[in-house]
C-alpha atoms as a PDB file:
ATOM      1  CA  UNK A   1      29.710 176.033  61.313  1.00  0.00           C
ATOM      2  CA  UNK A   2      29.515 172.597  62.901  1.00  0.00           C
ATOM      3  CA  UNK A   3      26.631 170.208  63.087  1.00  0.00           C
ATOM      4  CA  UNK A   4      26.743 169.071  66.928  1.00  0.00           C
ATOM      5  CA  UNK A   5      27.801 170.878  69.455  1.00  0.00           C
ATOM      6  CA  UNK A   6      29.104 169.278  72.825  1.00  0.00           C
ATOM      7  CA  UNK A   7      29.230 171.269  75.993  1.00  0.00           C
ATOM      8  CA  UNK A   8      31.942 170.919  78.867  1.00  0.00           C
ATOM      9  CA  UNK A   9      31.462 172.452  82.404  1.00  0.00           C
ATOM     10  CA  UNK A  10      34.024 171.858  84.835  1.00  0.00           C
ATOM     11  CA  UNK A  11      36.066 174.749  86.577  1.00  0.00           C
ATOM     12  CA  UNK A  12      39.078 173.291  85.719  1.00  0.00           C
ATOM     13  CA  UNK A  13      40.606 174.748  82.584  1.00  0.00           C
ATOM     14  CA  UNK A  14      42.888 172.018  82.435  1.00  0.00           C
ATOM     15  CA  UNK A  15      39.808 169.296  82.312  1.00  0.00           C
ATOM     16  CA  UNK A  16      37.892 171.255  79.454  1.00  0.00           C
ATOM     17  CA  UNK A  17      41.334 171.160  76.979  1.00  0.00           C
ATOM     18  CA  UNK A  18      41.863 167.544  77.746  1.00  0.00           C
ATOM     19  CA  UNK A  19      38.326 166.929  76.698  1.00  0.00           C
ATOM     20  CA  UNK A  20      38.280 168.480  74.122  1.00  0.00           C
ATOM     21  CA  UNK A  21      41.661 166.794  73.109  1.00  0.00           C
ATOM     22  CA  UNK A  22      40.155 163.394  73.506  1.00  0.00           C
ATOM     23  CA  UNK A  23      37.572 164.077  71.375  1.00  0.00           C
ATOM     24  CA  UNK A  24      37.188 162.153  68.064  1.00  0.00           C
ATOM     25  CA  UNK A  25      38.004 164.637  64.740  1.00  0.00           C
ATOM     26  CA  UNK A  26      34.321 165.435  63.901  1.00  0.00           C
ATOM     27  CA  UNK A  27      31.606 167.737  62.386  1.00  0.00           C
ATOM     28  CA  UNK A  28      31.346 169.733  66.020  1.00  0.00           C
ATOM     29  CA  UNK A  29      32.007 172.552  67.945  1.00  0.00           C
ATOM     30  CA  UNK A  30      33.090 172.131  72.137  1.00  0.00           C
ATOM     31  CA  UNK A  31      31.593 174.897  74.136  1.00  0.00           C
ATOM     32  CA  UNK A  32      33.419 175.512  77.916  1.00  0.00           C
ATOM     33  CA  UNK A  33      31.286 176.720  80.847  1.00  0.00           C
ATOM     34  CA  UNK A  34      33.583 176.771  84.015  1.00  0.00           C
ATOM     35  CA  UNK A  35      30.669 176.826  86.728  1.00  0.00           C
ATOM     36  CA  UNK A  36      27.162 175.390  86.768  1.00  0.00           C
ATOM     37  CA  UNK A  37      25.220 178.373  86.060  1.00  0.00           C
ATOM     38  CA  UNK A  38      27.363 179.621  83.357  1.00  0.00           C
ATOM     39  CA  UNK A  39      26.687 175.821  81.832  1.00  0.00           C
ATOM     40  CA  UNK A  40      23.067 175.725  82.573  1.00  0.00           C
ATOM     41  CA  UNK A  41      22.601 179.234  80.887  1.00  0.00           C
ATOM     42  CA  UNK A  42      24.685 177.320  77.874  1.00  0.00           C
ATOM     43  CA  UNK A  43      22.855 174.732  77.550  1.00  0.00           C
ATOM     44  CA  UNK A  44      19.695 176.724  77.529  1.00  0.00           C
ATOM     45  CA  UNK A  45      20.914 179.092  74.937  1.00  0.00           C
ATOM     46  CA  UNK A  46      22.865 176.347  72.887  1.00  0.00           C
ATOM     47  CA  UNK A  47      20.921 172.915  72.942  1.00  0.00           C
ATOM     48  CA  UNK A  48      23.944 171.044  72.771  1.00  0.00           C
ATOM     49  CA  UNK A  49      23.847 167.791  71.367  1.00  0.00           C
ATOM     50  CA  UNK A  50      25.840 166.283  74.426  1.00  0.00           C
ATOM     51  CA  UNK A  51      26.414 167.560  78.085  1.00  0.00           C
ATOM     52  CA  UNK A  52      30.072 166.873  80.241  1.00  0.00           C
ATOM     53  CA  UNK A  53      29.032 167.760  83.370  1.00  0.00           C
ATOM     54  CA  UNK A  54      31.593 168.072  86.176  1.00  0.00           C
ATOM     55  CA  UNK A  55      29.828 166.879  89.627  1.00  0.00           C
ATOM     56  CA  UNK A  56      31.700 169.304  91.991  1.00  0.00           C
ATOM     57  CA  UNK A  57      31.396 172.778  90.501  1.00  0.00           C
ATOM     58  CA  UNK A  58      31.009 176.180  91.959  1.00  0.00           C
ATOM     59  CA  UNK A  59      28.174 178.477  91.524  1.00  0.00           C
ATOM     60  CA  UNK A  60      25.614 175.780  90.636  1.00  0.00           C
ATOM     61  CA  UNK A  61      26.836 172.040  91.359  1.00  0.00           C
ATOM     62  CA  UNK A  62      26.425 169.506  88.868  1.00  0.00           C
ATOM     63  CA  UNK A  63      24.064 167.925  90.692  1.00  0.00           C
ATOM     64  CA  UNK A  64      21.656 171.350  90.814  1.00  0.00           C
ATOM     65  CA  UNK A  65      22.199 171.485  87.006  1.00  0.00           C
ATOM     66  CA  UNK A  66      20.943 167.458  86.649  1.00  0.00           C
ATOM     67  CA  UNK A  67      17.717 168.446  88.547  1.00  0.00           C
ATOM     68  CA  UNK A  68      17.022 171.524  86.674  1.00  0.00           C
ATOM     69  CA  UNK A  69      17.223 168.792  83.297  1.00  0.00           C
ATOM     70  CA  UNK A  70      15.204 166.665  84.453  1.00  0.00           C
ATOM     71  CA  UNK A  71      12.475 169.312  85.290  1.00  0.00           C
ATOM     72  CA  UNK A  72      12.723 170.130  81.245  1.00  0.00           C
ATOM     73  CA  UNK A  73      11.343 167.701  78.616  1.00  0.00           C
ATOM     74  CA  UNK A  74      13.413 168.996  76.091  1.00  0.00           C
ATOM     75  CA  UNK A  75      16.788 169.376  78.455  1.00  0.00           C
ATOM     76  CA  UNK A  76      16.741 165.683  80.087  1.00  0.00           C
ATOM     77  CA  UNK A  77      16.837 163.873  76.221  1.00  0.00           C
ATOM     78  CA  UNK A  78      20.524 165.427  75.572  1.00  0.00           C
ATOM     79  CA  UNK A  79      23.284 162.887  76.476  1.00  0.00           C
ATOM     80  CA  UNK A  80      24.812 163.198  79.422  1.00  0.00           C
ATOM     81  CA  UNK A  81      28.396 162.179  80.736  1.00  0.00           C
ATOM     82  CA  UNK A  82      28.972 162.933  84.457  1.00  0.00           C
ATOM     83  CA  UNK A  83      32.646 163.378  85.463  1.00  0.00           C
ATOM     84  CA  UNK A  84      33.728 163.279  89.173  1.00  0.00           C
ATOM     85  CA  UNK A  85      37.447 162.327  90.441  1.00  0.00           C
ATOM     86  CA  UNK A  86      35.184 160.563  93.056  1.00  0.00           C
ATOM     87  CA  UNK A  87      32.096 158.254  92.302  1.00  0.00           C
ATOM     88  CA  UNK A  88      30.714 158.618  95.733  1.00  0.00           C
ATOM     89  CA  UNK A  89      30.117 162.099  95.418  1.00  0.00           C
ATOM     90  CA  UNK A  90      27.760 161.143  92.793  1.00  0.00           C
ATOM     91  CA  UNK A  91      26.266 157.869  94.272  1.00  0.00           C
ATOM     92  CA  UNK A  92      25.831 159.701  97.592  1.00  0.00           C
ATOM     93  CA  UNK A  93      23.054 161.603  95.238  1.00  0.00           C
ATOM     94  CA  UNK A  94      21.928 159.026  92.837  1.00  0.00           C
ATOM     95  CA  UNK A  95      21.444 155.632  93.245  1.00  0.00           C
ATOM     96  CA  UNK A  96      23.047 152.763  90.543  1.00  0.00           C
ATOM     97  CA  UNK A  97      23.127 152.008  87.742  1.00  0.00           C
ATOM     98  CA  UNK A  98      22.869 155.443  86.697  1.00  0.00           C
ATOM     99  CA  UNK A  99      19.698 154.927  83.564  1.00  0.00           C
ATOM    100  CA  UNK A 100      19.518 158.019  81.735  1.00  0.00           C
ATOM    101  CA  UNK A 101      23.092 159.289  81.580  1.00  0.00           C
ATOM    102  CA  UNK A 102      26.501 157.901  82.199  1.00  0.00           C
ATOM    103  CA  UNK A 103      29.353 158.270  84.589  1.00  0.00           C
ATOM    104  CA  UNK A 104      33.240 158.255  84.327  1.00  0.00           C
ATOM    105  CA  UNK A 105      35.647 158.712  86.938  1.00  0.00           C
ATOM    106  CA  UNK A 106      38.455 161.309  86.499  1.00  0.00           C
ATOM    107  CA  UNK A 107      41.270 160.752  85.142  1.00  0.00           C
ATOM    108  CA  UNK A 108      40.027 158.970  82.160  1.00  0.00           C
ATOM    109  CA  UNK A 109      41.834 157.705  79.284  1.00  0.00           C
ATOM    110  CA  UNK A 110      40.201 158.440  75.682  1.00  0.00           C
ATOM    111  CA  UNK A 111      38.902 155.243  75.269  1.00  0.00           C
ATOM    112  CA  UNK A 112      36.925 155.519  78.270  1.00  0.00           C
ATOM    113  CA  UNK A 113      35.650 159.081  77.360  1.00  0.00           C
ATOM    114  CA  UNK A 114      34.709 158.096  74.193  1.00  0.00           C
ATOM    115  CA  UNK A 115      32.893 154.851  75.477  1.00  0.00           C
ATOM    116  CA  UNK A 116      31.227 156.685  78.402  1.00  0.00           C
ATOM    117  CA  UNK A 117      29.980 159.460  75.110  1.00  0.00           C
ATOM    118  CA  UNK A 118      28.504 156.382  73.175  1.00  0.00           C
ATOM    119  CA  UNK A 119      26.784 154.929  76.260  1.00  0.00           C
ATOM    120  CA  UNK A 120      25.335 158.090  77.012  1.00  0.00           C
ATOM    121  CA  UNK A 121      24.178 158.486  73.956  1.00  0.00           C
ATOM    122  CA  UNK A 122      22.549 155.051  73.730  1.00  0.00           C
ATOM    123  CA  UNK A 123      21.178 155.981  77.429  1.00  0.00           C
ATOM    124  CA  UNK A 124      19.508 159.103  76.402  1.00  0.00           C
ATOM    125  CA  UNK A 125      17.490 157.407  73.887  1.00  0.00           C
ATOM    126  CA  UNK A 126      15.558 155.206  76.687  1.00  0.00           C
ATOM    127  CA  UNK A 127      11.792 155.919  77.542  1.00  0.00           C
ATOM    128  CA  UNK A 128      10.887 158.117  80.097  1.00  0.00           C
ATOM    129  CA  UNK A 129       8.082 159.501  81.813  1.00  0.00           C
ATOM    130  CA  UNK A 130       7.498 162.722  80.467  1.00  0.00           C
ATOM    131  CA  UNK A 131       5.110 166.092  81.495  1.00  0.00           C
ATOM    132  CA  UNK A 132       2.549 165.654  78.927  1.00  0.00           C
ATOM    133  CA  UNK A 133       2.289 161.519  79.762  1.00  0.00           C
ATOM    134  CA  UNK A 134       0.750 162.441  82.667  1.00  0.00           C
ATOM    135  CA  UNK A 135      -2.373 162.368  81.405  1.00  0.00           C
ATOM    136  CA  UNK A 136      -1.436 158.193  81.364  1.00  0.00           C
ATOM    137  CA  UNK A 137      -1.667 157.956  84.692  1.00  0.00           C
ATOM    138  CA  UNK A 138      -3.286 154.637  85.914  1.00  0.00           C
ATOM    139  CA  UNK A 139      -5.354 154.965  89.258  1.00  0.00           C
ATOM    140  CA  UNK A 140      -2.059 154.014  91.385  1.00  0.00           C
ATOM    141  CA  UNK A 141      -0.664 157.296  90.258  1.00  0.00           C
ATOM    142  CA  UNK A 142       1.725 154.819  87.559  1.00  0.00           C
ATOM    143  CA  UNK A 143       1.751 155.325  84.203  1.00  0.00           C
ATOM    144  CA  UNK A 144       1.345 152.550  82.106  1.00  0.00           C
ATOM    145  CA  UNK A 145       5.143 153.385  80.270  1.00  0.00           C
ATOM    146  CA  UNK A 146       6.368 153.766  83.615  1.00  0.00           C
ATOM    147  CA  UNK A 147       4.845 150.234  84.785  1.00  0.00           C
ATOM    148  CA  UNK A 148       6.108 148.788  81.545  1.00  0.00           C
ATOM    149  CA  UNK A 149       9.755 149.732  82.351  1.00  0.00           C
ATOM    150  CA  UNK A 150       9.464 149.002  85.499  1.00  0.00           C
ATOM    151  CA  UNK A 151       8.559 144.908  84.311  1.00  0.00           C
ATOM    152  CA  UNK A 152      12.134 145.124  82.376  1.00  0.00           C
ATOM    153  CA  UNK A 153      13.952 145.798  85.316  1.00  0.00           C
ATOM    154  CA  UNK A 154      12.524 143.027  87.602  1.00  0.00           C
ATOM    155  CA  UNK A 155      12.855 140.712  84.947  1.00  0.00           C
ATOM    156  CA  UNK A 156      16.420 141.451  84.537  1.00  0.00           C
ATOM    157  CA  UNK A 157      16.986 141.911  88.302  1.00  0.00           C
ATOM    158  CA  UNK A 158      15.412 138.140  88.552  1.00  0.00           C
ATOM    159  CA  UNK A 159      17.807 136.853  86.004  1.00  0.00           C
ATOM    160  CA  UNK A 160      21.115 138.394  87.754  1.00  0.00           C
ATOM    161  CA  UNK A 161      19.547 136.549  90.992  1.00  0.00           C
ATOM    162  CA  UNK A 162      19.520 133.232  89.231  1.00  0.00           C
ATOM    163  CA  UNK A 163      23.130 133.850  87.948  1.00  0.00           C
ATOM    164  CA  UNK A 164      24.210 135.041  91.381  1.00  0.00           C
ATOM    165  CA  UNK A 165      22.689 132.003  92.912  1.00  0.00           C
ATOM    166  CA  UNK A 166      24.246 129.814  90.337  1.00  0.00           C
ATOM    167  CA  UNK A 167      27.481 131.618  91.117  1.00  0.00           C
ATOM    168  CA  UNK A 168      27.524 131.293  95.102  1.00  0.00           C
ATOM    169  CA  UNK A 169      26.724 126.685  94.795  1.00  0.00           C
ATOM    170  CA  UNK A 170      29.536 126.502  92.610  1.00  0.00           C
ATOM    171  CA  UNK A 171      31.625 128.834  94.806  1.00  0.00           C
ATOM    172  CA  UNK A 172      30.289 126.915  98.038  1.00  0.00           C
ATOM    173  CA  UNK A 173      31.093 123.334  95.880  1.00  0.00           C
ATOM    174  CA  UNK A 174      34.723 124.495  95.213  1.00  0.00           C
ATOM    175  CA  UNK A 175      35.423 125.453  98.908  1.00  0.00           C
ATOM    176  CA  UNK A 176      33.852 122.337 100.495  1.00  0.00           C
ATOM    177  CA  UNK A 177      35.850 120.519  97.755  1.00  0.00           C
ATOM    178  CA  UNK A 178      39.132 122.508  98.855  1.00  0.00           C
ATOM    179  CA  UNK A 179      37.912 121.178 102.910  1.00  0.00           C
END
């Protein structure tokens, strides 16, 4: 029996068997679902270790079975990969950068499925606000986890505005050089 298992859900056949292709030889088993709810009853029953979730699916859409994880504690920690042959399907829905799972645009090449899989895993680990740390809650209705994370993004935000605004002088330097 294997040690992880990793669960696919997109209707197309062919999808699921290239995934599972692409996949690195390992201690695992690769479960299929073809529609949402057939994938969220999976995942329920199986606790996979890792989620491929197709964005367009019928039944349940991939973006019904991402809100009914993130309503779970113990369903929103698995790693997630989203898969869509069109990123604005997804973006139309969630804003970027995408925090606590990752995205890869169909067709993918292995290394790109295997690099979204890491990043997803490394995503999953971050700290999130769960059910029971509501009890945290500051008077602003914040937790203090939630304000914490909240610090790291501004920070980094601020830095990416200093490199942007570094960026645009010496982009405004070289064209009024070029006049």
């Amino acid at each position: 029996m294997a040690g992880h298992k990793i669960l696919v859900i997109d209707d197309s056949k062919v999808i699921r068997m290239r995934v599972r292709d692409m996949l690195p030889e390992g201690d695992f088993e690769v479960l299929e679902a073809k529609d949402g709810l057939e994938g969220l009853n999976l995942i329920r029953q199986e606790r996979p270790n890792l989620i491929m979730l197709d964005f367009l699916l019928p039944r349940l859409s991939g973006w019904e079975v991402f809100q009914e994880l993130q309503q779970e504690d113990d369903l929103r920690s698995i790693p997630l990969v989203i898969m869509s042959g069109r990123k604005e399907e997804v973006t139309d829905k969630m804003t970027e950068p995408f925090e606590f799972f990752e995205f890869i645009e169909k067709p993918f090449e292995t290394h790109q499925l295997q690099g979204a899989i890491r990043s997803a895993i490394s995503k999953s680990k971050l700290p999130r606000i769960k059910s029971a740390d509501l009890s945290k809650t500051t008077m602003s209705g914040v937790s203090s986890d939630e304000v914490a994370i909240l610090r790291e993004r501004v920070e980094k935000m601020e830095n990416e505005i200093v490199a942007l605004k570094r960026a645009i002088g010496q982009l405004v330097a070289f064209v009024k050089q070029k006049l």
